[in-house]
PDB file of N, CA and C in Angstrom:
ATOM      1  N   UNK A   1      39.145  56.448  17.757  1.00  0.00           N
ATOM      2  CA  UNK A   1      39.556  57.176  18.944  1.00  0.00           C
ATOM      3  C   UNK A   1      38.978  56.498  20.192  1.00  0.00           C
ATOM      4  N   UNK A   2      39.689  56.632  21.304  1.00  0.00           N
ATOM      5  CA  UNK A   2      39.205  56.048  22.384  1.00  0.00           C
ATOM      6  C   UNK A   2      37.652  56.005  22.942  1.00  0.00           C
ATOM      7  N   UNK A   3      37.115  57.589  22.804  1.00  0.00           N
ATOM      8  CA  UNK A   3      36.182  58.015  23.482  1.00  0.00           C
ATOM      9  C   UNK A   3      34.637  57.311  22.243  1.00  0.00           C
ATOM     10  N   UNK A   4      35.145  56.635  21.151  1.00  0.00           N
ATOM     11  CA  UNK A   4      33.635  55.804  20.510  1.00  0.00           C
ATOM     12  C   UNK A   4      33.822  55.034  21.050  1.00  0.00           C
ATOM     13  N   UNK A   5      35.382  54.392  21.472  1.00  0.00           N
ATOM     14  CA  UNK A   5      35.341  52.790  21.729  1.00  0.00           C
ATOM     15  C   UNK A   5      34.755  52.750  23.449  1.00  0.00           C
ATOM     16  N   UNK A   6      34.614  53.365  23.965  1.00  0.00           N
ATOM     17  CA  UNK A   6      34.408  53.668  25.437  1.00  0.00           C
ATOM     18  C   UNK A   6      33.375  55.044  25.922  1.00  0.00           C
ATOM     19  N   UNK A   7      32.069  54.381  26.156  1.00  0.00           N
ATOM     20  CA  UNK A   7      31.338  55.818  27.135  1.00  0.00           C
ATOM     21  C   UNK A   7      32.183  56.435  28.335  1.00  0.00           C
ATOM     22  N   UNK A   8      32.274  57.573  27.949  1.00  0.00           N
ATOM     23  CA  UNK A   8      33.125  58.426  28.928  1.00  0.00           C
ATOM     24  C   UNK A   8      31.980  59.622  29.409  1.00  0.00           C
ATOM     25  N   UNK A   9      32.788  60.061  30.854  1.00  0.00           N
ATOM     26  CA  UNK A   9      31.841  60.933  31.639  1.00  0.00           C
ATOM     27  C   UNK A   9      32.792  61.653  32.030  1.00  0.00           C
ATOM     28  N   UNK A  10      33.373  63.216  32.168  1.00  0.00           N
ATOM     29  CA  UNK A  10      34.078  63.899  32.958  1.00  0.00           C
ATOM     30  C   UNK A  10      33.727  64.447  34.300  1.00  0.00           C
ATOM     31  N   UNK A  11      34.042  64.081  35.346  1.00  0.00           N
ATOM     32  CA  UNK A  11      33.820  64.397  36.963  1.00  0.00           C
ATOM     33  C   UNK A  11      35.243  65.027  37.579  1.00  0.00           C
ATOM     34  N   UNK A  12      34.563  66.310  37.792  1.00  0.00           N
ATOM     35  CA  UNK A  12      35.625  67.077  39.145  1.00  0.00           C
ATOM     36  C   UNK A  12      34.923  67.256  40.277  1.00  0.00           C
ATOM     37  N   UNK A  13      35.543  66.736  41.013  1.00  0.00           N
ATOM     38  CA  UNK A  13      35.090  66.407  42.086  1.00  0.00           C
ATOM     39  C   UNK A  13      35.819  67.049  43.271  1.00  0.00           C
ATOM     40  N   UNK A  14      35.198  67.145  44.727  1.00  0.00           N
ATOM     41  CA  UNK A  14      35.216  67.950  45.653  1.00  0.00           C
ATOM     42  C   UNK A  14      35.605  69.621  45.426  1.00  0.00           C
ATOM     43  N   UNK A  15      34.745  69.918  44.737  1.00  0.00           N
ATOM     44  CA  UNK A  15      34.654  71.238  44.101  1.00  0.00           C
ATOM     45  C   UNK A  15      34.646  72.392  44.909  1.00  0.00           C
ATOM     46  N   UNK A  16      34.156  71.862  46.547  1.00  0.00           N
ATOM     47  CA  UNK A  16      34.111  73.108  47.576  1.00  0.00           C
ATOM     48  C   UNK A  16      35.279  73.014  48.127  1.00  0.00           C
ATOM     49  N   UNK A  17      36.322  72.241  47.541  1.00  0.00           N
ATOM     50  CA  UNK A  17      38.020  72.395  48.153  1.00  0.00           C
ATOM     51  C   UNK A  17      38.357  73.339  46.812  1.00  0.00           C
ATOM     52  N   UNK A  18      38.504  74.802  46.904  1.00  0.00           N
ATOM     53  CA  UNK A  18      38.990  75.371  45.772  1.00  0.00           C
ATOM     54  C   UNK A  18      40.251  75.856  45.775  1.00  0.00           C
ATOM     55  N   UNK A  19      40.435  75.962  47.092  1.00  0.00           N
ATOM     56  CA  UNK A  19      41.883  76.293  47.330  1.00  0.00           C
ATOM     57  C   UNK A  19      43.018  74.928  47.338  1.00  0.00           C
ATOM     58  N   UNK A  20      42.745  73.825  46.756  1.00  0.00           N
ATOM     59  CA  UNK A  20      42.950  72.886  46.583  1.00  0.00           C
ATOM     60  C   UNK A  20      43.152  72.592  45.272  1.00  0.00           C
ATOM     61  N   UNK A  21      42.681  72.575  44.690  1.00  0.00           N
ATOM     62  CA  UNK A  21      42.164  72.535  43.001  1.00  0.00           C
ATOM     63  C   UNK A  21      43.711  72.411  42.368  1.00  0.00           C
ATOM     64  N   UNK A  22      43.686  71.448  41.203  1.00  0.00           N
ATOM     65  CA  UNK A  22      44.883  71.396  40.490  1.00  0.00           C
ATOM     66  C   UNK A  22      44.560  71.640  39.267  1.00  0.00           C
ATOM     67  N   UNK A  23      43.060  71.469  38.821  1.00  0.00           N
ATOM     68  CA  UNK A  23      42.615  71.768  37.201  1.00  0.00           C
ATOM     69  C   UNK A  23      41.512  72.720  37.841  1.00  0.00           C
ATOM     70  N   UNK A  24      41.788  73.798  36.741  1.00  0.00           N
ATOM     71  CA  UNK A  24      40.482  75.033  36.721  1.00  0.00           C
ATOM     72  C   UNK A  24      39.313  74.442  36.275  1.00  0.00           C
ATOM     73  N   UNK A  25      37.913  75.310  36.937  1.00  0.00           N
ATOM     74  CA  UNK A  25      36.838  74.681  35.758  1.00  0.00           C
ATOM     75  C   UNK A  25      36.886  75.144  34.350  1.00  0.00           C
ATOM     76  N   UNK A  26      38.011  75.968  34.316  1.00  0.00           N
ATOM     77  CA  UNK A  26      37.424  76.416  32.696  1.00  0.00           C
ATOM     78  C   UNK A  26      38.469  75.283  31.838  1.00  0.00           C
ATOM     79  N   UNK A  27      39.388  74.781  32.547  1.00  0.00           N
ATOM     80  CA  UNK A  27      40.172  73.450  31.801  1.00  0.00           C
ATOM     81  C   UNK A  27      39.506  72.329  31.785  1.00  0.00           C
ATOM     82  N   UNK A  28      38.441  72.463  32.926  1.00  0.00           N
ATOM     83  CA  UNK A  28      37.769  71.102  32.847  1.00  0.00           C
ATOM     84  C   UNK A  28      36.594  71.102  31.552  1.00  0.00           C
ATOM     85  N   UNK A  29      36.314  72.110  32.027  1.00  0.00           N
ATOM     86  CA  UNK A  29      34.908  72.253  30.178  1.00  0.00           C
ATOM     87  C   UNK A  29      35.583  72.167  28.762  1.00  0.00           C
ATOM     88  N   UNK A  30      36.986  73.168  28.928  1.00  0.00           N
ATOM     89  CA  UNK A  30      37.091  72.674  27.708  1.00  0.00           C
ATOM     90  C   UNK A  30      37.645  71.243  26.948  1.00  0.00           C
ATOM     91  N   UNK A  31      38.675  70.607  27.785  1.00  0.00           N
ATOM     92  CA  UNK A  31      38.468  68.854  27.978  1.00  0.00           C
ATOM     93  C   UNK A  31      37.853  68.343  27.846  1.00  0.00           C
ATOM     94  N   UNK A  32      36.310  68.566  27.954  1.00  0.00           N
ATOM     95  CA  UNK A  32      35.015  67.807  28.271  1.00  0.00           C
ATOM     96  C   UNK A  32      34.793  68.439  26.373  1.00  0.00           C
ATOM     97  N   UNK A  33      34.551  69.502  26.338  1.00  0.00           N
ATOM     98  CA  UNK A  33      34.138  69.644  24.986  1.00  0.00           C
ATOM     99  C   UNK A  33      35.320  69.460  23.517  1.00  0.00           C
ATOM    100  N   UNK A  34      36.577  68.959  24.078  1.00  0.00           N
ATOM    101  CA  UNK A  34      37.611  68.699  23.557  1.00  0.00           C
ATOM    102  C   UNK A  34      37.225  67.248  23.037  1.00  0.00           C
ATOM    103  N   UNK A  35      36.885  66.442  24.084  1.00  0.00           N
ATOM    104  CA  UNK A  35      36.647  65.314  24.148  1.00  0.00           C
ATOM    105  C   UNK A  35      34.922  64.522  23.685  1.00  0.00           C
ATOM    106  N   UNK A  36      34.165  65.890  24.089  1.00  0.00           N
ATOM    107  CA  UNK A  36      32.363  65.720  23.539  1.00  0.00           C
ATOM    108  C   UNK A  36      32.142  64.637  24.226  1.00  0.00           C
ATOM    109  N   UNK A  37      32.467  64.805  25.677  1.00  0.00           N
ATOM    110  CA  UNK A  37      31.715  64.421  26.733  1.00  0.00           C
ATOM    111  C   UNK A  37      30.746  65.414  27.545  1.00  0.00           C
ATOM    112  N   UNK A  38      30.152  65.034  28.347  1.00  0.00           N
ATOM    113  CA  UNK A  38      29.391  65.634  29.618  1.00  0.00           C
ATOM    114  C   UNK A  38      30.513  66.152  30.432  1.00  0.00           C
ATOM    115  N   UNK A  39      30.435  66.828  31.053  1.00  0.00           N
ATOM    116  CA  UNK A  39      31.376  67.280  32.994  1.00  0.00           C
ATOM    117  C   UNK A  39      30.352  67.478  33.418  1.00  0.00           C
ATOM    118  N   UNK A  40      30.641  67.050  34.584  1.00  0.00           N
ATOM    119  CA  UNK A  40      30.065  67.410  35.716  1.00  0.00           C
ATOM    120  C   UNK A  40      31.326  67.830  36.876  1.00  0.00           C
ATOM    121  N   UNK A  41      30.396  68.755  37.648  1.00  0.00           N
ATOM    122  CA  UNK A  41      31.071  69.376  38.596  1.00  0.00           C
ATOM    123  C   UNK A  41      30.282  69.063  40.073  1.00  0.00           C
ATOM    124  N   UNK A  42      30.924  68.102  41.033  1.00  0.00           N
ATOM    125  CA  UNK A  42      30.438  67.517  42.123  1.00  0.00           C
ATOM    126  C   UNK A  42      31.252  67.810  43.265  1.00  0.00           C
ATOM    127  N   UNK A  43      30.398  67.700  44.529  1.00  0.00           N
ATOM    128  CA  UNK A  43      31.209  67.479  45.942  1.00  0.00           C
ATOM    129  C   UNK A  43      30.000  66.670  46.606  1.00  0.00           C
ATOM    130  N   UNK A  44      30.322  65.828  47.452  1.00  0.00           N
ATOM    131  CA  UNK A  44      29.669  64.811  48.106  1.00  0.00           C
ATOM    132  C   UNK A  44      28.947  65.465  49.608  1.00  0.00           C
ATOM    133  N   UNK A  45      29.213  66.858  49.465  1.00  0.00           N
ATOM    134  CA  UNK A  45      28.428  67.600  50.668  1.00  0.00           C
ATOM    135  C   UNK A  45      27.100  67.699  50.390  1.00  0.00           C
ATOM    136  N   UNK A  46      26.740  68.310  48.756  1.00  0.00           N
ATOM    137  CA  UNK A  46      25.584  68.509  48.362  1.00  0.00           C
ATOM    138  C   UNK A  46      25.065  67.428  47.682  1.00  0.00           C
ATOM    139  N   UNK A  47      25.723  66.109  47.542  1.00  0.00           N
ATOM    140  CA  UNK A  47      24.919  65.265  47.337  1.00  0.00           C
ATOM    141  C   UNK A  47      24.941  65.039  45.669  1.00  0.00           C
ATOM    142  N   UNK A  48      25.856  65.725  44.892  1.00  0.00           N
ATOM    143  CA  UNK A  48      25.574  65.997  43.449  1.00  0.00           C
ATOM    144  C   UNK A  48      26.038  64.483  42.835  1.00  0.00           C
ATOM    145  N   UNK A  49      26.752  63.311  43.757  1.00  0.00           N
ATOM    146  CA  UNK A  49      26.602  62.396  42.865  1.00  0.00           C
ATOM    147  C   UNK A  49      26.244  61.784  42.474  1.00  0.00           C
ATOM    148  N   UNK A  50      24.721  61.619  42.596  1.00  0.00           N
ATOM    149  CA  UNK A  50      23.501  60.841  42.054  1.00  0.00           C
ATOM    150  C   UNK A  50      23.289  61.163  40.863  1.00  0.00           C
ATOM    151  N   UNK A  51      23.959  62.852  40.357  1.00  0.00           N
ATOM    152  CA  UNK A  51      23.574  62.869  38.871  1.00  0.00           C
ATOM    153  C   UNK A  51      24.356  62.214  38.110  1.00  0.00           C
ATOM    154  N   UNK A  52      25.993  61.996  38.776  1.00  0.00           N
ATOM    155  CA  UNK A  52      26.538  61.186  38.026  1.00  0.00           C
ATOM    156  C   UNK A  52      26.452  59.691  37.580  1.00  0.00           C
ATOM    157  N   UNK A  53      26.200  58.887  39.265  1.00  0.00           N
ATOM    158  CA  UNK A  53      25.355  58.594  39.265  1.00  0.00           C
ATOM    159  C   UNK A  53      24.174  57.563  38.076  1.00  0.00           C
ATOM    160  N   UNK A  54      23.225  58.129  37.842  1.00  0.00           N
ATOM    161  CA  UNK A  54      22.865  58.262  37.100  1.00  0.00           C
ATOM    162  C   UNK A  54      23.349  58.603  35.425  1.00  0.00           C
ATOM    163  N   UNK A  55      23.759  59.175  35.099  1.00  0.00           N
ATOM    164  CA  UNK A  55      24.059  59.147  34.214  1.00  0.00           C
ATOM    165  C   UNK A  55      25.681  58.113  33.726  1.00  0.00           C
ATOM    166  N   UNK A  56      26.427  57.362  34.876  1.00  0.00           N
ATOM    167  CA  UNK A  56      26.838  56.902  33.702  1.00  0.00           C
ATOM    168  C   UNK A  56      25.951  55.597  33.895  1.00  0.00           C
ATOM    169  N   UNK A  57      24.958  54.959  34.997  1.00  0.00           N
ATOM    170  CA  UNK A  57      24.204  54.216  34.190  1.00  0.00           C
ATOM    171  C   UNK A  57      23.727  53.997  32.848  1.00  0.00           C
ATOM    172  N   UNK A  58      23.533  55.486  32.612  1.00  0.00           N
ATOM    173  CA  UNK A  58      22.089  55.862  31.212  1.00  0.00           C
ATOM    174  C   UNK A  58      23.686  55.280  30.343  1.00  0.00           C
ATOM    175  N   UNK A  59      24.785  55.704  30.585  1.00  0.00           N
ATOM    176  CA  UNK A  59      25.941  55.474  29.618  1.00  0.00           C
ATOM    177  C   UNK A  59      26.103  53.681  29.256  1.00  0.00           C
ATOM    178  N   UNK A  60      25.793  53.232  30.416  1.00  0.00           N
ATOM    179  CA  UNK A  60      26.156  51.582  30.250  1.00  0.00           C
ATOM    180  C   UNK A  60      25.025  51.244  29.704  1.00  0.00           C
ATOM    181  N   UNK A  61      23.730  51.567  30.121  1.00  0.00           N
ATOM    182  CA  UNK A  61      22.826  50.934  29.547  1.00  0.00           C
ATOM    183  C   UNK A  61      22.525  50.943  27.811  1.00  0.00           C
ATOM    184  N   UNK A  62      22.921  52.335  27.260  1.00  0.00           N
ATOM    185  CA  UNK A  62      22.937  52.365  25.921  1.00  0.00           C
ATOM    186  C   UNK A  62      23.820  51.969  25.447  1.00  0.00           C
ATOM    187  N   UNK A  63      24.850  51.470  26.009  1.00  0.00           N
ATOM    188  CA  UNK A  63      26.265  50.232  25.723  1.00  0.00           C
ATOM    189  C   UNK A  63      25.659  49.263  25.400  1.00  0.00           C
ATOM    190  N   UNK A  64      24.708  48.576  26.205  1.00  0.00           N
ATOM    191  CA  UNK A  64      24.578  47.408  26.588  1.00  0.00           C
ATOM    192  C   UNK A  64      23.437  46.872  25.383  1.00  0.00           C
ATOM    193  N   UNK A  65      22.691  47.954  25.153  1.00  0.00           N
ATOM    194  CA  UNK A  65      21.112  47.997  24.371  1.00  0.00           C
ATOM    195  C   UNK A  65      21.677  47.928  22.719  1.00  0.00           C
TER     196      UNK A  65
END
């Protein structure tokens, strides 16, 4: 399946546009646990993408190791 051959990360992003939104969060979790990835839920007001960020480093680096 795709997701051994490839570290994957799920990101929805600009999350404080809700009246905007084309996927719910509850479609986004279950995708994410469909798939047995992480989500994260970000907007670049609060700064939340350093966790991502971060983590898909931690993703490449245990690629790489």
């Amino acid at each position: 399946m795709f997701r051994e051959a490839y570290p994957m990360l799920l990101v929805a992003n600009k999350i404080d546009l809700i009246h905007q939104r084309k996927v719910m969060p509850e479609e986004g979790r279950q995708l994410a646990e469909d798939l047995k990835v992480v989500m994260h839920f970000i907007t670049i007001l609060s700064h939340d993408c350093n966790v991502v960020v971060i983590e898909v480093t931690d993703l490449v680096n245990l690629e790489i190791c």
